[in-house]
PDB file of N, CA and C in Angstrom:
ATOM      1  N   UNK A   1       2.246 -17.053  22.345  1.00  0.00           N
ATOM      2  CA  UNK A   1       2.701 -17.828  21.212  1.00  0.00           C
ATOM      3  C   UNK A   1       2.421 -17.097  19.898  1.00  0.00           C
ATOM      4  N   UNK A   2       1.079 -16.626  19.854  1.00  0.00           N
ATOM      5  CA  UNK A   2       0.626 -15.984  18.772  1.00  0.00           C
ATOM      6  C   UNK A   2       1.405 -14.160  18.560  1.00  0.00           C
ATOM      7  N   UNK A   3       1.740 -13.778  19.744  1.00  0.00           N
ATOM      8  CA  UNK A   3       2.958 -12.403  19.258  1.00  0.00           C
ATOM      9  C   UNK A   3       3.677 -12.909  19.126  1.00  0.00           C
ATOM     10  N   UNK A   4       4.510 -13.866  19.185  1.00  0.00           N
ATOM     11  CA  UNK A   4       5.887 -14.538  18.942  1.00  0.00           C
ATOM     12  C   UNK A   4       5.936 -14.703  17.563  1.00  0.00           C
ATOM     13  N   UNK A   5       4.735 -15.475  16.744  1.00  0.00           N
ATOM     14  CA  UNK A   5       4.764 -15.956  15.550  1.00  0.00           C
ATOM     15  C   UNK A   5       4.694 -14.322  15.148  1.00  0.00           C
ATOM     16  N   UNK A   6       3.973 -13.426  15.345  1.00  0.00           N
ATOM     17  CA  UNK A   6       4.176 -12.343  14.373  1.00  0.00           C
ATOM     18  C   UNK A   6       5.560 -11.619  14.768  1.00  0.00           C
ATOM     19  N   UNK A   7       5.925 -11.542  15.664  1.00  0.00           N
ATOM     20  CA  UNK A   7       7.346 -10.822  15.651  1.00  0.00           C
ATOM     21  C   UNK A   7       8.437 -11.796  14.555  1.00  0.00           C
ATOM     22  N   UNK A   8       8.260 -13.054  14.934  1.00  0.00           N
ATOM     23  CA  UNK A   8       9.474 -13.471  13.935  1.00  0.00           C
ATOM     24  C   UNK A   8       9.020 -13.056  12.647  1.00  0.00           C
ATOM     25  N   UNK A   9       7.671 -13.200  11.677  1.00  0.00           N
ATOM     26  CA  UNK A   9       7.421 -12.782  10.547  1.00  0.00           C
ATOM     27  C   UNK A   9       7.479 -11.500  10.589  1.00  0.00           C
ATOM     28  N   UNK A  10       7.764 -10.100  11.610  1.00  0.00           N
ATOM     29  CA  UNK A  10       8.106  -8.991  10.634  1.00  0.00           C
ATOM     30  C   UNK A  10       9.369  -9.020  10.978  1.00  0.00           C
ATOM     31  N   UNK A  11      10.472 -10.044  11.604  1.00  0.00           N
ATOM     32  CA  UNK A  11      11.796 -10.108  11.975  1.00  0.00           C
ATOM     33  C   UNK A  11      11.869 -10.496  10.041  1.00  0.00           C
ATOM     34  N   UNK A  12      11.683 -11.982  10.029  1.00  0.00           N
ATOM     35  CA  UNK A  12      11.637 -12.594   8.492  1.00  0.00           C
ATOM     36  C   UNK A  12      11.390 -11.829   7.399  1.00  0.00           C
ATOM     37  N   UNK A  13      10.909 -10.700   7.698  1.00  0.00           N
ATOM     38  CA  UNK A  13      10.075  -9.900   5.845  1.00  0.00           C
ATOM     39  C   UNK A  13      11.417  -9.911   5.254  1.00  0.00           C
ATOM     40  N   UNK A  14      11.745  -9.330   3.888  1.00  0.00           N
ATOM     41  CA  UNK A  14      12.909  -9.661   3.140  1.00  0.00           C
ATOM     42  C   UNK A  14      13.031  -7.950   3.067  1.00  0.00           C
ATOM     43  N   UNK A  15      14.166  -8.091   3.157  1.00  0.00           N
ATOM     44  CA  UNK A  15      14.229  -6.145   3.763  1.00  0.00           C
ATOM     45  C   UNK A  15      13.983  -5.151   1.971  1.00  0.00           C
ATOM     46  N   UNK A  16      13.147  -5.783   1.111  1.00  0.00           N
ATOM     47  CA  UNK A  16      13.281  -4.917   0.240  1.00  0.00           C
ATOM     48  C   UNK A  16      11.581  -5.217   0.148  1.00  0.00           C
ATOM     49  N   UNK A  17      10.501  -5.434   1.004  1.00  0.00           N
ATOM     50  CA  UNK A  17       9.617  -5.354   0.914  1.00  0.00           C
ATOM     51  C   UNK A  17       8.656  -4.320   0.884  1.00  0.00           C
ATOM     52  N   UNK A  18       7.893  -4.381   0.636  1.00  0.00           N
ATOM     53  CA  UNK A  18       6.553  -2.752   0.158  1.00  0.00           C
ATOM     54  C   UNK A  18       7.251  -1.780   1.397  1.00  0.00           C
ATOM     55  N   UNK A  19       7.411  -0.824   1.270  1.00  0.00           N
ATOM     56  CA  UNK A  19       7.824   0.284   2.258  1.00  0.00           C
ATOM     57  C   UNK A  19       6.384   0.504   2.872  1.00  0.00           C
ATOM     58  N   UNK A  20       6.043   0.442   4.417  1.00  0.00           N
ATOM     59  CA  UNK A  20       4.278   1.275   4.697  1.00  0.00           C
ATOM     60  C   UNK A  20       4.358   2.462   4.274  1.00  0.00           C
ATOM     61  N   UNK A  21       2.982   2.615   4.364  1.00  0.00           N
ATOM     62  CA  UNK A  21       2.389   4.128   3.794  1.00  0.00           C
ATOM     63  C   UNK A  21       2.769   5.195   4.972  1.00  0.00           C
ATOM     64  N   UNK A  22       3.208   5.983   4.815  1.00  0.00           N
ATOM     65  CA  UNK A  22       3.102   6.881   5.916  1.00  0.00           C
ATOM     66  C   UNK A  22       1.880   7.305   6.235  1.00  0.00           C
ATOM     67  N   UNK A  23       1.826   7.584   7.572  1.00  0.00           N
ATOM     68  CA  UNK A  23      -0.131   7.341   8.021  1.00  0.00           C
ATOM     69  C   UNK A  23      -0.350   9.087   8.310  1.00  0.00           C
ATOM     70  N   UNK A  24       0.716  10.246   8.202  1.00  0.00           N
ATOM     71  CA  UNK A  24       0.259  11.252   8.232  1.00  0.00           C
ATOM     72  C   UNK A  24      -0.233  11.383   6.744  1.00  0.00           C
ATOM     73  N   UNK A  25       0.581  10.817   5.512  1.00  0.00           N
ATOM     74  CA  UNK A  25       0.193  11.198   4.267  1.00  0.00           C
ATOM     75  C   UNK A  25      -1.407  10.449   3.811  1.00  0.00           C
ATOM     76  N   UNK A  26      -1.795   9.380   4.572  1.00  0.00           N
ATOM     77  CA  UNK A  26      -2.751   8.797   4.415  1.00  0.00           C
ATOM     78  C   UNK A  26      -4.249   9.468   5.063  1.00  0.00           C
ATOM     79  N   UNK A  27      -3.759  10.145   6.172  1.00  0.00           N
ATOM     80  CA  UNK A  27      -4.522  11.019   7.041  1.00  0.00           C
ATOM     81  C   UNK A  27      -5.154  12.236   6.169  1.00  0.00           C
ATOM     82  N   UNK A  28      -3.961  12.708   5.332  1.00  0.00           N
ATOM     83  CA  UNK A  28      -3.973  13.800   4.560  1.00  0.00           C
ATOM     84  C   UNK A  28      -4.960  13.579   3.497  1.00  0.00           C
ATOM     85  N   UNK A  29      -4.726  12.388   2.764  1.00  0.00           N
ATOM     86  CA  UNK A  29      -5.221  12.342   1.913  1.00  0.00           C
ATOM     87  C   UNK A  29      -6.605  11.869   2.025  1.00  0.00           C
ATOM     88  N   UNK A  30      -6.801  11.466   3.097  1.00  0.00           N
ATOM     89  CA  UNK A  30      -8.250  11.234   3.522  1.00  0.00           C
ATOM     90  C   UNK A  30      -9.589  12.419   4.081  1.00  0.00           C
ATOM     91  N   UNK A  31      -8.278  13.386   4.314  1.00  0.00           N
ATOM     92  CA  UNK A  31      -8.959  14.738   4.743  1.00  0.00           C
ATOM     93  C   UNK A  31      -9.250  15.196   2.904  1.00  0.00           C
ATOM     94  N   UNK A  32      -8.403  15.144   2.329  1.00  0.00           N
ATOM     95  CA  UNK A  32      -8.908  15.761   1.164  1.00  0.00           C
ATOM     96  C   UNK A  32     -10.119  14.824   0.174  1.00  0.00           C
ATOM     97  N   UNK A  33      -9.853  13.504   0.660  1.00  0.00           N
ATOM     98  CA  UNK A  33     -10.490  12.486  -0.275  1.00  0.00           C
ATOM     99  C   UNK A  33     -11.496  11.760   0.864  1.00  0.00           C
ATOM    100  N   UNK A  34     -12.607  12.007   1.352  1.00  0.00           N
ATOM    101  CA  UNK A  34     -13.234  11.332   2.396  1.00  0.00           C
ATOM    102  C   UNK A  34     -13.055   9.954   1.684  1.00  0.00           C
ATOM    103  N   UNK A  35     -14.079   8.981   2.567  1.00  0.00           N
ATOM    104  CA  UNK A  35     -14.275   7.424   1.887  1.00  0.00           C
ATOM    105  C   UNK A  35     -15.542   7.559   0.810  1.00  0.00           C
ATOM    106  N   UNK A  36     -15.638   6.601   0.313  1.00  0.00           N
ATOM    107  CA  UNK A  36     -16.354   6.731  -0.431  1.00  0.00           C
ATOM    108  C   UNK A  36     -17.967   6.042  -0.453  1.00  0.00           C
ATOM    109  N   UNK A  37     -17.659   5.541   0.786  1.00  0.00           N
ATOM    110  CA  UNK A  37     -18.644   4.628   1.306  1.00  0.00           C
ATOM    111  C   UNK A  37     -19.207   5.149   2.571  1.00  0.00           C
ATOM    112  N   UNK A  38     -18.616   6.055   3.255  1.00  0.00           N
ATOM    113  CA  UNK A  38     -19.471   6.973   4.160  1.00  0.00           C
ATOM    114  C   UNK A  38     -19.057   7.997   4.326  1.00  0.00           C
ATOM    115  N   UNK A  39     -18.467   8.877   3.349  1.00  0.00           N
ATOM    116  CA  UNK A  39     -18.061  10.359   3.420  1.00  0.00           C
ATOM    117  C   UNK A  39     -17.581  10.902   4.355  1.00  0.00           C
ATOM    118  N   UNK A  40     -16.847   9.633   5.649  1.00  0.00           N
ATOM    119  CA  UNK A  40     -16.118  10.156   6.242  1.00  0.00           C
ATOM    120  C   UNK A  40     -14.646  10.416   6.065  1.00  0.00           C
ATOM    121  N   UNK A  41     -14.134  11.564   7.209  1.00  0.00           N
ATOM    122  CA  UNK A  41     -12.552  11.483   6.334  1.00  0.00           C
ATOM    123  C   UNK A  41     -11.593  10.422   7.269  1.00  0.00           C
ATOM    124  N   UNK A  42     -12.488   9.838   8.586  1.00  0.00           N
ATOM    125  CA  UNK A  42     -11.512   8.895   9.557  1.00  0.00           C
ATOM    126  C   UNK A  42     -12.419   7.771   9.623  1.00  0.00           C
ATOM    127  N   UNK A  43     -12.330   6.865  10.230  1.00  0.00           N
ATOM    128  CA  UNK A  43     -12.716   5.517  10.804  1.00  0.00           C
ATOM    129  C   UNK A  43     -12.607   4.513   9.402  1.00  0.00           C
ATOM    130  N   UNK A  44     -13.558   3.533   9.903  1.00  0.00           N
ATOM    131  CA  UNK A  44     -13.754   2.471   8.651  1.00  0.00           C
ATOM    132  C   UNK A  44     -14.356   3.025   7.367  1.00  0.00           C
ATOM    133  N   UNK A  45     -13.952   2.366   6.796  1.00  0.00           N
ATOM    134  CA  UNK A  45     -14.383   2.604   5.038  1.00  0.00           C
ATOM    135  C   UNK A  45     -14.604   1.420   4.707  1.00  0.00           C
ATOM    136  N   UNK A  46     -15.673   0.525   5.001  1.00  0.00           N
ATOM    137  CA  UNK A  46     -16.274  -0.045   4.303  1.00  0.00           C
ATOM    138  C   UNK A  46     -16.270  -0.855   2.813  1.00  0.00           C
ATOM    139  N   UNK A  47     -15.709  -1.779   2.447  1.00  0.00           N
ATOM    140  CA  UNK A  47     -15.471  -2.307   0.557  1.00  0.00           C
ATOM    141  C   UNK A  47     -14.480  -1.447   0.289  1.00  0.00           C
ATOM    142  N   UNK A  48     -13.671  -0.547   0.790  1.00  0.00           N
ATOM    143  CA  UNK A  48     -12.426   0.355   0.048  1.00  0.00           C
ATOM    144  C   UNK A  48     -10.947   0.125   0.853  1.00  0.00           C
ATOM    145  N   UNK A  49     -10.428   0.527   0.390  1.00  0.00           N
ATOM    146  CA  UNK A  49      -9.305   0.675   0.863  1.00  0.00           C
ATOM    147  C   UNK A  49      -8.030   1.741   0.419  1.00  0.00           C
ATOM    148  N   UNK A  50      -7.002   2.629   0.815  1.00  0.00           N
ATOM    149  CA  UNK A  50      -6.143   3.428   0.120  1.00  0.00           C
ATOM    150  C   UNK A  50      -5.064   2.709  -0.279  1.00  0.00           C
ATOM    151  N   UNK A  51      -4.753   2.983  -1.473  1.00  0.00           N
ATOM    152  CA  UNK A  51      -3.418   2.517  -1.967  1.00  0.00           C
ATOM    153  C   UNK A  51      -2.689   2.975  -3.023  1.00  0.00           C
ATOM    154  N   UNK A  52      -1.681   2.814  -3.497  1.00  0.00           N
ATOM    155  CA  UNK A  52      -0.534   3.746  -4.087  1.00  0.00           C
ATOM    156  C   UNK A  52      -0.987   3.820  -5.536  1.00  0.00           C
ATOM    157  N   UNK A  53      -1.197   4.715  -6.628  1.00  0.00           N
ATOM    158  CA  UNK A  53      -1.522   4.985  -7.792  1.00  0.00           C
ATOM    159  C   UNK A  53      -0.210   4.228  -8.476  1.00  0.00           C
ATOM    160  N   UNK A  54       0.992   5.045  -7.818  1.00  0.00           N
ATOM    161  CA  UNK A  54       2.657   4.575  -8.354  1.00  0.00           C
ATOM    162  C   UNK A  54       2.872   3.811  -7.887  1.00  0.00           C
ATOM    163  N   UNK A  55       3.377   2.410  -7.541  1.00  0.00           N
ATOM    164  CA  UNK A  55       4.236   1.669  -6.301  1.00  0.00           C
ATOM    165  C   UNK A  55       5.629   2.350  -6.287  1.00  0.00           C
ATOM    166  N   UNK A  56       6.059   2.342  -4.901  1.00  0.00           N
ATOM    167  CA  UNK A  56       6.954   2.862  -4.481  1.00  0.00           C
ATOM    168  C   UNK A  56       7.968   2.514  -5.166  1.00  0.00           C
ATOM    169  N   UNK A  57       7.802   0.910  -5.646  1.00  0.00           N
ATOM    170  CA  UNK A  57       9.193   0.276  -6.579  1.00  0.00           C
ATOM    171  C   UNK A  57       9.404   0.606  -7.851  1.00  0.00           C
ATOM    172  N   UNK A  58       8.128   1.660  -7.891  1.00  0.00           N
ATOM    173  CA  UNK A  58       8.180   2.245 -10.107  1.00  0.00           C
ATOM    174  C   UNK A  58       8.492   3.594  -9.487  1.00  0.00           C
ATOM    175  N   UNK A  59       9.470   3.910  -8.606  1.00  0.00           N
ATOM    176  CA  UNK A  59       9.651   5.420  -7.899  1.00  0.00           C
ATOM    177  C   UNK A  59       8.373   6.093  -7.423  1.00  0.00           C
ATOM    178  N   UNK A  60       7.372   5.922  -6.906  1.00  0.00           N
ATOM    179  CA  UNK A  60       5.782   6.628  -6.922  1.00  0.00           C
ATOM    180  C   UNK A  60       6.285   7.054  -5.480  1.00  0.00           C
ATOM    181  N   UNK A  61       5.884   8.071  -5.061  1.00  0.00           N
ATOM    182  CA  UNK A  61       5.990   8.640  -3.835  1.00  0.00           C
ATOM    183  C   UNK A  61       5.371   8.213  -2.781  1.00  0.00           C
ATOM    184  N   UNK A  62       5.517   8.510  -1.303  1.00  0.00           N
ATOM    185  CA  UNK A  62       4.617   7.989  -0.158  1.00  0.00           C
ATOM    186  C   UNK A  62       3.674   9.517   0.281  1.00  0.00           C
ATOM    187  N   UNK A  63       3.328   9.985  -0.265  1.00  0.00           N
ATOM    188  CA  UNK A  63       2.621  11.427   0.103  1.00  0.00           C
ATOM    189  C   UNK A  63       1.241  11.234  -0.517  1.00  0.00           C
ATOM    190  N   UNK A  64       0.168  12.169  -0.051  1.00  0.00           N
ATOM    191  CA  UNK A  64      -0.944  11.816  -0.146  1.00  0.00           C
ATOM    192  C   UNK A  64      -1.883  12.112  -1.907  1.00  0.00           C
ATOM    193  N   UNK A  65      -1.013  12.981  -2.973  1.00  0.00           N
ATOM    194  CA  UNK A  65      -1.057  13.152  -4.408  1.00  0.00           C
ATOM    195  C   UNK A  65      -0.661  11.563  -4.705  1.00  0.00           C
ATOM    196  N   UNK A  66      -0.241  10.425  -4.208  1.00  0.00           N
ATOM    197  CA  UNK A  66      -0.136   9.400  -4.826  1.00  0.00           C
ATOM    198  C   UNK A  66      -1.037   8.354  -4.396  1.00  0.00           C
ATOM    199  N   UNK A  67      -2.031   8.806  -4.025  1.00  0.00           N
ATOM    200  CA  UNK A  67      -2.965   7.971  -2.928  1.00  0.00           C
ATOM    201  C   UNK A  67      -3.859   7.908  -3.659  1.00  0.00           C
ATOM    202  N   UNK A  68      -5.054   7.036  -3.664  1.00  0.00           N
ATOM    203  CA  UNK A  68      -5.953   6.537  -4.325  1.00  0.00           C
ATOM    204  C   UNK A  68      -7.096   5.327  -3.352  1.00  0.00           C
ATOM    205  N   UNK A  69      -8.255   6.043  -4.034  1.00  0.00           N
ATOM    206  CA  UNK A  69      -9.443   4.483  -3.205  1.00  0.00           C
ATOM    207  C   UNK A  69      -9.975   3.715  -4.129  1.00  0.00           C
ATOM    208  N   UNK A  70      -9.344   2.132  -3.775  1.00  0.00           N
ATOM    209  CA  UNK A  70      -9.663   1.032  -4.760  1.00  0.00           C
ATOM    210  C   UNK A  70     -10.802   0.549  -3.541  1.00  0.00           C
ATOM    211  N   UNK A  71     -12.035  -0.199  -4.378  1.00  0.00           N
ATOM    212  CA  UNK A  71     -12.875  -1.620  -3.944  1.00  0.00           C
ATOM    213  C   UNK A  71     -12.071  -2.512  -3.544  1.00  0.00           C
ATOM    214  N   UNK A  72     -12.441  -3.182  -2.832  1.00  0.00           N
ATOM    215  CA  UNK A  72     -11.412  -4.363  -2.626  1.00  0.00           C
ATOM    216  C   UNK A  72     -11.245  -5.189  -3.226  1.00  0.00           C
ATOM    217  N   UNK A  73     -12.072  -5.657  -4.937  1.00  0.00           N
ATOM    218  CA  UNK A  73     -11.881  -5.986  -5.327  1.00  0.00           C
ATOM    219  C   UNK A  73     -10.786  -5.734  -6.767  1.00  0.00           C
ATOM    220  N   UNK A  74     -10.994  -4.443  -6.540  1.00  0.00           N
ATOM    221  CA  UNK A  74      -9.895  -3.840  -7.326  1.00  0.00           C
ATOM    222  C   UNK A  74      -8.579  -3.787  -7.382  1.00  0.00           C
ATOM    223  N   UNK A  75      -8.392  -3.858  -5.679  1.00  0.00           N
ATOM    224  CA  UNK A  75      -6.847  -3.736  -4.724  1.00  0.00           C
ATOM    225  C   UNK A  75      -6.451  -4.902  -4.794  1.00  0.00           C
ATOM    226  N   UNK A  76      -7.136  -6.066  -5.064  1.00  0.00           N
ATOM    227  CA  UNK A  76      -6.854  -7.321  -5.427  1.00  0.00           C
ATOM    228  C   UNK A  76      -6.250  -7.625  -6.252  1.00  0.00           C
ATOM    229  N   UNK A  77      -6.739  -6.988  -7.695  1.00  0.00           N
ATOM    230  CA  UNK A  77      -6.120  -7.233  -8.747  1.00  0.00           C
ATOM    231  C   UNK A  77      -5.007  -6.568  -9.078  1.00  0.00           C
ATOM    232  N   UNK A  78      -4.878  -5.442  -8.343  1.00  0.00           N
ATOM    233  CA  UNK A  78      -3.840  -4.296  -8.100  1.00  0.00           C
ATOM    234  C   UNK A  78      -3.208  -5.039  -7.775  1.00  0.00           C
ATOM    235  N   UNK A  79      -2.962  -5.452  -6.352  1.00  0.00           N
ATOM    236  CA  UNK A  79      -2.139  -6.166  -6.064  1.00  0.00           C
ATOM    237  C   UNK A  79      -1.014  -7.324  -6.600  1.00  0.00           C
ATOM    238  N   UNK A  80      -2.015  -8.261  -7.159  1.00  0.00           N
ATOM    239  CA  UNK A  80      -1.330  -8.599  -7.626  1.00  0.00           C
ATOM    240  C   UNK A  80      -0.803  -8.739  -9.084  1.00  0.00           C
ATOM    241  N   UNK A  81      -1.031  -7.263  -9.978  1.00  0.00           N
ATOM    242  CA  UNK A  81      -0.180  -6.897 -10.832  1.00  0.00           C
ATOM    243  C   UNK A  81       1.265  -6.027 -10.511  1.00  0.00           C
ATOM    244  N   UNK A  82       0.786  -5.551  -9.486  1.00  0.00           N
ATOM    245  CA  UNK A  82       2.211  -4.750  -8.582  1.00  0.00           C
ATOM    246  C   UNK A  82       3.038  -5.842  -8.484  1.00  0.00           C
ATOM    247  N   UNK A  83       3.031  -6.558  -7.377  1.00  0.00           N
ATOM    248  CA  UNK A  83       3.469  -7.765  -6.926  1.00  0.00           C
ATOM    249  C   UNK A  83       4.650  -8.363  -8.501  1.00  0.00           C
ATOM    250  N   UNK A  84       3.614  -8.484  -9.277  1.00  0.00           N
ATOM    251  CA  UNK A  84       4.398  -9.180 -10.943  1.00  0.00           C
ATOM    252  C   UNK A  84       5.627  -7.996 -11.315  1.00  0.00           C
ATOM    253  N   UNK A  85       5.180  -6.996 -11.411  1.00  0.00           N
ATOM    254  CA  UNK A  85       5.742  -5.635 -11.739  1.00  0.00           C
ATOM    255  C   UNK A  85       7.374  -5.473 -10.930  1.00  0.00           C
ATOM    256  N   UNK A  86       6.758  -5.208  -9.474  1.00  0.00           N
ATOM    257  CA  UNK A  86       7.994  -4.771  -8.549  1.00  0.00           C
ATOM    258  C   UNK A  86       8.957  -6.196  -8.216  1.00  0.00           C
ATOM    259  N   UNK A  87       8.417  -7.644  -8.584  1.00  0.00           N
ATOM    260  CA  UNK A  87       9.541  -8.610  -8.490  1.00  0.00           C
ATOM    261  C   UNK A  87      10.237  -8.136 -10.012  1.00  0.00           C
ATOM    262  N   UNK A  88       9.546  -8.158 -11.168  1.00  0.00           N
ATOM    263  CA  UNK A  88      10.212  -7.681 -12.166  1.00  0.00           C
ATOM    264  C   UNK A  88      11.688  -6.590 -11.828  1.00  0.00           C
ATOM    265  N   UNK A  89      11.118  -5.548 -11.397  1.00  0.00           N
ATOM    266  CA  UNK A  89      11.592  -4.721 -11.437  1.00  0.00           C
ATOM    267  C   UNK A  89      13.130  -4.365 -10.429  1.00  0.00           C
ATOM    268  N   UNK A  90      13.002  -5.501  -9.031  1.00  0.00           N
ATOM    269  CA  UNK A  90      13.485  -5.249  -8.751  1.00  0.00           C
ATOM    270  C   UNK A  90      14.971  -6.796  -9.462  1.00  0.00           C
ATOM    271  N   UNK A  91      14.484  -7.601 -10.037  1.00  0.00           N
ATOM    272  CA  UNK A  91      15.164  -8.310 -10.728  1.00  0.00           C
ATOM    273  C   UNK A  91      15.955  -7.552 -12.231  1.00  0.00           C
ATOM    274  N   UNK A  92      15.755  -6.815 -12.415  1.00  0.00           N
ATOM    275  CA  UNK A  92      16.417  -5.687 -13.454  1.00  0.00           C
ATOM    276  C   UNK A  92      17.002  -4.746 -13.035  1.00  0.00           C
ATOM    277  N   UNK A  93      16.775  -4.619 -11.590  1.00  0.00           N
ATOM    278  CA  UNK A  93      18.041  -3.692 -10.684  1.00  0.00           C
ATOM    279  C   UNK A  93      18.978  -4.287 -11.076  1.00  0.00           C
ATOM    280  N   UNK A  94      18.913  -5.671  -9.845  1.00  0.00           N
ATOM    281  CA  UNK A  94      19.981  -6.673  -9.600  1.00  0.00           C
ATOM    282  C   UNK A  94      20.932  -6.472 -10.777  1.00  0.00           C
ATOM    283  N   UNK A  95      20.251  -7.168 -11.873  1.00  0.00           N
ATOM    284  CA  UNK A  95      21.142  -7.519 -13.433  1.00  0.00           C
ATOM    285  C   UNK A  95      21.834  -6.709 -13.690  1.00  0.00           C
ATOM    286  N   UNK A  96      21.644  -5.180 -13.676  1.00  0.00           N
ATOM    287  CA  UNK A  96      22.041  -3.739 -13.719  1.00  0.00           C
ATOM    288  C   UNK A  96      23.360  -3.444 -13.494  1.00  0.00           C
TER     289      UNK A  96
END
């Protein structure tokens, strides 16, 4: 029941949603940027997380020069200023 409910929600996403990160560029950038919370360059990272400097919807690339480690409380607020930003933004396509 519970794979069912997630297959229909990534059936449902709205096809202009966050593109994923590519996980070789994330790999990459983790080899160059360990964590910051245990100086490793693989497993858990602990309070961090990687995420996009650019969002993909302000043109920012998916490669590992656009990668960045927020707190999680940081990625929070990131979030949801992106979120404000890329509905903006993609509502000024549309109009376009």
């Amino acid at each position: 029941m519970l794979t069912l409910a997630a297959a229909f929600l990534v059936l449902a996403s709205p096809s202009d949603a966050r593109p994923h990160r590519s996980l070789a560029a994330v790999a990459e950038f983790r080899q160059h940027s360990p964590c910051p919370a245990t100086g490793r360059p693989a497993g858990a990272c602990p309070g961090y997380v990687v995420d996009y400097v650019v969002p993909p919807c302000a043109e920012g690339d998916n490669s590992p020069d656009n990668l960045q480690w927020l707190t999680l409380a940081q990625a929070r607020d990131n979030g949801n200023w992106e979120r404000e930003y890329c509905r903006f933004h993609r509502v000024r396509q549309r109009s376009a």
